[in-house]
C-alpha atoms as a PDB file:
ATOM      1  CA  UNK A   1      -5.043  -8.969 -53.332  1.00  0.00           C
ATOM      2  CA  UNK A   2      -3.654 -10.531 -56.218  1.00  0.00           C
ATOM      3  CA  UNK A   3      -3.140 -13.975 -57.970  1.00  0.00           C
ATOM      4  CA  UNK A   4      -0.457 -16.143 -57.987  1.00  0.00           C
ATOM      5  CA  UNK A   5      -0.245 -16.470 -62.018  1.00  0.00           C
ATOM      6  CA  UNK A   6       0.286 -19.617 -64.097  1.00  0.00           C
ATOM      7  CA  UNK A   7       0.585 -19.662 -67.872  1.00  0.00           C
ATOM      8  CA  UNK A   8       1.500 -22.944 -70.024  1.00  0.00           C
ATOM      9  CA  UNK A   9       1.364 -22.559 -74.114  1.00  0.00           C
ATOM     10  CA  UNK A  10       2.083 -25.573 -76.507  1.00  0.00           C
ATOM     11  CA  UNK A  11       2.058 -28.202 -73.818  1.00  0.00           C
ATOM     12  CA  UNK A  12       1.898 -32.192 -73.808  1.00  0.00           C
ATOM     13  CA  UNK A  13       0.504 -32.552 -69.651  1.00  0.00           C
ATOM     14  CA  UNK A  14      -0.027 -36.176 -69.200  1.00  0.00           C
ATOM     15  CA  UNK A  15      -0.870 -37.532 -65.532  1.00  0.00           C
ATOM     16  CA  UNK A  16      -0.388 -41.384 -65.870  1.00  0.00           C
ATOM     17  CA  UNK A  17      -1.716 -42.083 -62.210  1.00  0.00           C
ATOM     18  CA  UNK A  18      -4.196 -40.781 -59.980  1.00  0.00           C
ATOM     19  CA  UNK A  19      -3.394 -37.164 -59.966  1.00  0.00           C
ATOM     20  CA  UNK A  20      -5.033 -33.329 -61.350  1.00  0.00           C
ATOM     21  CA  UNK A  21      -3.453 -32.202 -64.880  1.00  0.00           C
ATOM     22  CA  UNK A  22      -3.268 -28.249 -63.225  1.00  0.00           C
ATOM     23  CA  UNK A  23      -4.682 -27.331 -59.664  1.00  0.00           C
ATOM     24  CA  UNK A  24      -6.257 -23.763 -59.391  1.00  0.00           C
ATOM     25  CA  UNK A  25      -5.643 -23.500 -55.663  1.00  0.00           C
ATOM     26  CA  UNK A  26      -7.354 -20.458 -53.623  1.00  0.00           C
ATOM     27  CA  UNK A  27      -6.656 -17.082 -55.520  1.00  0.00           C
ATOM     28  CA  UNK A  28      -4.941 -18.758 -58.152  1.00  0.00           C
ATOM     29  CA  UNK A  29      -5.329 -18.116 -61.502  1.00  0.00           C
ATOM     30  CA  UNK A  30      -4.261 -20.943 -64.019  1.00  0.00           C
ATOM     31  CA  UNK A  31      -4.042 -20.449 -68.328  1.00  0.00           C
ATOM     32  CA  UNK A  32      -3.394 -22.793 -70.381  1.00  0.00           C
ATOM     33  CA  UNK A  33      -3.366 -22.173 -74.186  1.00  0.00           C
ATOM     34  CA  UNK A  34      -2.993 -24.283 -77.388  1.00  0.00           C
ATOM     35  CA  UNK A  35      -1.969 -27.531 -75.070  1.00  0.00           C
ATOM     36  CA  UNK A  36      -3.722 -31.113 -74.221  1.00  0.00           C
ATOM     37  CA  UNK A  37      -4.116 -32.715 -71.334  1.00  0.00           C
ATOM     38  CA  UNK A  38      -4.575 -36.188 -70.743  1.00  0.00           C
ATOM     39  CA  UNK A  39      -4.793 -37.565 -66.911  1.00  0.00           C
ATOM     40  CA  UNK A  40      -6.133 -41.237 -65.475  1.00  0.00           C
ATOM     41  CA  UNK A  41      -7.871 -38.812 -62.451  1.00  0.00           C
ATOM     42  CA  UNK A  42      -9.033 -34.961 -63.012  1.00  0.00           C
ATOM     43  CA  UNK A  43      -7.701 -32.769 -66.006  1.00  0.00           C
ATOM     44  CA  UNK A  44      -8.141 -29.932 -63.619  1.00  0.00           C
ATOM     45  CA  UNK A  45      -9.286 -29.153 -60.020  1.00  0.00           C
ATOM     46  CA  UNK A  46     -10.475 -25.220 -58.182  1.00  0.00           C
ATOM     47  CA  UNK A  47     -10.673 -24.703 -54.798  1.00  0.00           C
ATOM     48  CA  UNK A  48     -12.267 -22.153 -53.373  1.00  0.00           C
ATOM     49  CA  UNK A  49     -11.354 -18.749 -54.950  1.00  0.00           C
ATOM     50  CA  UNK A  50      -9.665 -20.644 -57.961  1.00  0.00           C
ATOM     51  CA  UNK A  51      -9.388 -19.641 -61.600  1.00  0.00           C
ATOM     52  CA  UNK A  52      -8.964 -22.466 -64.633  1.00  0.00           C
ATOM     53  CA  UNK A  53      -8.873 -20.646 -67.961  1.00  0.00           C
ATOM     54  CA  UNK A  54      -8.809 -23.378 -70.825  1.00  0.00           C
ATOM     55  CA  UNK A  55      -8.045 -21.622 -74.385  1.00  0.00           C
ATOM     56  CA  UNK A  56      -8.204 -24.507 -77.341  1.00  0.00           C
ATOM     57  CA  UNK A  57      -7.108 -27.484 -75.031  1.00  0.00           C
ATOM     58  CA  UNK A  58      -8.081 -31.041 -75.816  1.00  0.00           C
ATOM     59  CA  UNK A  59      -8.525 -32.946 -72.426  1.00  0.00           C
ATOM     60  CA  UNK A  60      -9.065 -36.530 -71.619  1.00  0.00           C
ATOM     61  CA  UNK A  61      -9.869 -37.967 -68.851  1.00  0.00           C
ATOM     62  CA  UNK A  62     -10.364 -41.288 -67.420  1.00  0.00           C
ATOM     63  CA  UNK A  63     -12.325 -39.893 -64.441  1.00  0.00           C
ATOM     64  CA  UNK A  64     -13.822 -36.940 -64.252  1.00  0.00           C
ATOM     65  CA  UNK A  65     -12.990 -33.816 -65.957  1.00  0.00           C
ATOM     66  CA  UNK A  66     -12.949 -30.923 -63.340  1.00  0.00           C
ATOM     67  CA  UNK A  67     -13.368 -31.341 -59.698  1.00  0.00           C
ATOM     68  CA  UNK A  68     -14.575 -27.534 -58.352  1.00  0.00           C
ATOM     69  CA  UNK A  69     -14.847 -27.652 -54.348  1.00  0.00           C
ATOM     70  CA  UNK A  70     -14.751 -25.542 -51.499  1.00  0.00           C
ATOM     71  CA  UNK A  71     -12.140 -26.350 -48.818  1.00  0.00           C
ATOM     72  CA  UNK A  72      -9.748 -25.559 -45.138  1.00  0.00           C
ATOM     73  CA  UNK A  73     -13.546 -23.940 -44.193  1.00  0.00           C
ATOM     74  CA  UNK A  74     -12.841 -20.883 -46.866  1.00  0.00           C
ATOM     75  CA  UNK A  75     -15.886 -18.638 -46.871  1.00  0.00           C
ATOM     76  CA  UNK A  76     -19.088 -19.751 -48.416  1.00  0.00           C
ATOM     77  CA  UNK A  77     -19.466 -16.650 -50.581  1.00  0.00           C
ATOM     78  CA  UNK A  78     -16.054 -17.262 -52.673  1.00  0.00           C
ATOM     79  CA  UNK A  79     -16.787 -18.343 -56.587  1.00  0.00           C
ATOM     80  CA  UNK A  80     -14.585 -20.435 -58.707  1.00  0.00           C
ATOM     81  CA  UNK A  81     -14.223 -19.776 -61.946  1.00  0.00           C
ATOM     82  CA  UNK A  82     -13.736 -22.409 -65.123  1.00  0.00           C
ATOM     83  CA  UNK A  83     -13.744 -20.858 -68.519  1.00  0.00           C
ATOM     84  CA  UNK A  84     -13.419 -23.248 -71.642  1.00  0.00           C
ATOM     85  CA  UNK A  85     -12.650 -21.946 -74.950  1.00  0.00           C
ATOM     86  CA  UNK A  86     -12.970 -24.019 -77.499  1.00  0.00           C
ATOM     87  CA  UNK A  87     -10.943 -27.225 -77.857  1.00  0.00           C
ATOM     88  CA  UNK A  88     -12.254 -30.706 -76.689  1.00  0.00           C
ATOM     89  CA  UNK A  89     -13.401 -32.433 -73.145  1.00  0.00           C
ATOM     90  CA  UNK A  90     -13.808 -35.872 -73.271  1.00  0.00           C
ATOM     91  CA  UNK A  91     -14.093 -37.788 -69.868  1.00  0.00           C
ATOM     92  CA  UNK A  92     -15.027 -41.017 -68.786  1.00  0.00           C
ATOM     93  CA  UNK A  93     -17.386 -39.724 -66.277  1.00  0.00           C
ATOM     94  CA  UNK A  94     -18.834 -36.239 -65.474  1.00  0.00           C
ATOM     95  CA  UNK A  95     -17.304 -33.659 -67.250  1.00  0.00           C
ATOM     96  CA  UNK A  96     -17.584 -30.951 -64.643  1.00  0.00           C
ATOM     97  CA  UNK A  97     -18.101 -32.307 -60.423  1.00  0.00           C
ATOM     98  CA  UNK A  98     -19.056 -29.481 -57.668  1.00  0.00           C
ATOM     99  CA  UNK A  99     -18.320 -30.620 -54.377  1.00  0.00           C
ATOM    100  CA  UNK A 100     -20.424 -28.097 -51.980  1.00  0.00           C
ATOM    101  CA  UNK A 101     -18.761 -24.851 -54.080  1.00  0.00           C
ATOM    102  CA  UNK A 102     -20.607 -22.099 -55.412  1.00  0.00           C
ATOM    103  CA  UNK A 103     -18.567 -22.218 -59.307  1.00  0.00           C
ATOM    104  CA  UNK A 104     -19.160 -19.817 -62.265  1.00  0.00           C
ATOM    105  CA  UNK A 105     -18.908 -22.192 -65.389  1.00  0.00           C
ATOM    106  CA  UNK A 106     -18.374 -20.541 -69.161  1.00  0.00           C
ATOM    107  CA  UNK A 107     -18.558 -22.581 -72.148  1.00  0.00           C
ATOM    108  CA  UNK A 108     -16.878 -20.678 -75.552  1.00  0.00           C
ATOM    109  CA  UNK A 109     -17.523 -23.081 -78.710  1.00  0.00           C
ATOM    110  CA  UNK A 110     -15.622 -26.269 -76.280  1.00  0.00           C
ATOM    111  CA  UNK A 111     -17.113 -29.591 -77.545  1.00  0.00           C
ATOM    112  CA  UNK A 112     -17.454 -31.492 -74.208  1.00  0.00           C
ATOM    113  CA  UNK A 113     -17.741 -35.461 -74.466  1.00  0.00           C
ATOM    114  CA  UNK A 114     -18.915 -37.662 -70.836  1.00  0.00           C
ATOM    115  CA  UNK A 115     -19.036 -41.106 -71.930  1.00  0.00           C
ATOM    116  CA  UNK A 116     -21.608 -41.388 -68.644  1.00  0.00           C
ATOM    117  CA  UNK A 117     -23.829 -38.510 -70.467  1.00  0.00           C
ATOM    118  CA  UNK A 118     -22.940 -36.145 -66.966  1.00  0.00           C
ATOM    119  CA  UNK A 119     -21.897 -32.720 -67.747  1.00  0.00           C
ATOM    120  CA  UNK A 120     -22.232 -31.237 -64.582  1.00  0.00           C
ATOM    121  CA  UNK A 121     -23.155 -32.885 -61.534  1.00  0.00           C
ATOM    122  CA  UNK A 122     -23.112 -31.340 -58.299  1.00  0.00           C
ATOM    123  CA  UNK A 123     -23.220 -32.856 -54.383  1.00  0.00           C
ATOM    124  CA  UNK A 124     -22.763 -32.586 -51.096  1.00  0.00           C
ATOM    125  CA  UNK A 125     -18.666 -32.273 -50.480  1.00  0.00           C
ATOM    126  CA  UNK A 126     -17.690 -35.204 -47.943  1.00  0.00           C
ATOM    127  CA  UNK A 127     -14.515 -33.386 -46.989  1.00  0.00           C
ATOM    128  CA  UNK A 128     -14.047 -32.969 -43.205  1.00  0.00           C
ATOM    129  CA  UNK A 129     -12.119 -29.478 -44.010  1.00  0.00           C
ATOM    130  CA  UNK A 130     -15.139 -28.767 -46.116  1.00  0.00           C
ATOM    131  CA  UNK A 131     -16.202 -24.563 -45.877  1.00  0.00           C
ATOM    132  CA  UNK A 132     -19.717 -24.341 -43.619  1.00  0.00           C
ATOM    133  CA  UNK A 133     -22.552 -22.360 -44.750  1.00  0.00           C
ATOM    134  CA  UNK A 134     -23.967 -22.338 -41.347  1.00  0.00           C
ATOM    135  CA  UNK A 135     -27.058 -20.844 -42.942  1.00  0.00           C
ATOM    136  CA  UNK A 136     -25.347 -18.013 -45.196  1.00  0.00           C
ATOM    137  CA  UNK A 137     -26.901 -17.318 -48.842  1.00  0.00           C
ATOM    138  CA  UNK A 138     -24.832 -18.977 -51.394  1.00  0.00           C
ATOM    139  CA  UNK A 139     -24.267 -17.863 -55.010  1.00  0.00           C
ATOM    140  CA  UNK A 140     -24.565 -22.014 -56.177  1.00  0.00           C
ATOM    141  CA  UNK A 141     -23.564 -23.118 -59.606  1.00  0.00           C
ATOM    142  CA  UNK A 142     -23.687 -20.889 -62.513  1.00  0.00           C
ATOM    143  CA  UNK A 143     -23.391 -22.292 -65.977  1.00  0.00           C
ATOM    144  CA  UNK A 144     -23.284 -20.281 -69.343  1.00  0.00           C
ATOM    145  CA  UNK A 145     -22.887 -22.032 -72.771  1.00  0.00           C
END
């Protein structure tokens, strides 16, 4: 099966209330290139089977940076994927927050600034639509720099 496909180049994204910058929804697969982002909730959030590629975007956030979480009881086994190249992160709190997903995290050259000292912090999802591991293997959280 394919992805739905969404490229933005050159972009200004500014979120001035609660809100996500881009949303990598299940089998999505969001690029954005050469662009900031600046947001007063999440610069970016993956569900489930959701892609985020980040190529030389400068991000600010007044929350958290990226929100990865499993959700609508998706299977435990599905990976999200964030992939930061270069450009800049800086976030009043934790840069990257797993909510109960396994999430395949790649760090190219990005300079990544949490003014709480969090990079990535993971817990328990408190999302009634939540996916169940019911005792299945998980991949967990996977982090290259």
């Amino acid at each position: 099966m394919g992805h739905a496909y969404v490229e933005a180049n050159n972009c200004n994204v500014q979120v001035r209330n609660s809100g996500y910058g881009t949303y990598a929804d299940w089998n999505c697969r969001v690029v954005i290139n050469n662009s900031k982002i600046s947001t007063a909730g999440y610069a970016g959030s993956i569900s489930s089977l959701g892609e985020i590629h980040l190529n030389k975007v400068d991000a600010t956030s007044d929350g958290c940076g990226f929100l990865m979480h499993s959700v609508m009881n998706s299977n435990p086994a599905e990976i999200a994927l964030l992939e930061i190249r270069g450009g800049k992160i800086t976030t009043q709190d934790t840069v990257i927050l797993v909510k109960s997903a396994n999430a395949d995290i790649t760090f190219y050259g990005a300079k990544l600034v949490s003014k709480s000292g969090h990079l990535i912090h993971s817990v328990i999802n408190d999302d009634s639509m939540a996916a169940k591991v019911n005792g299945q293997k998980v991949s967990g959280i996977r982090a290259t720099f």
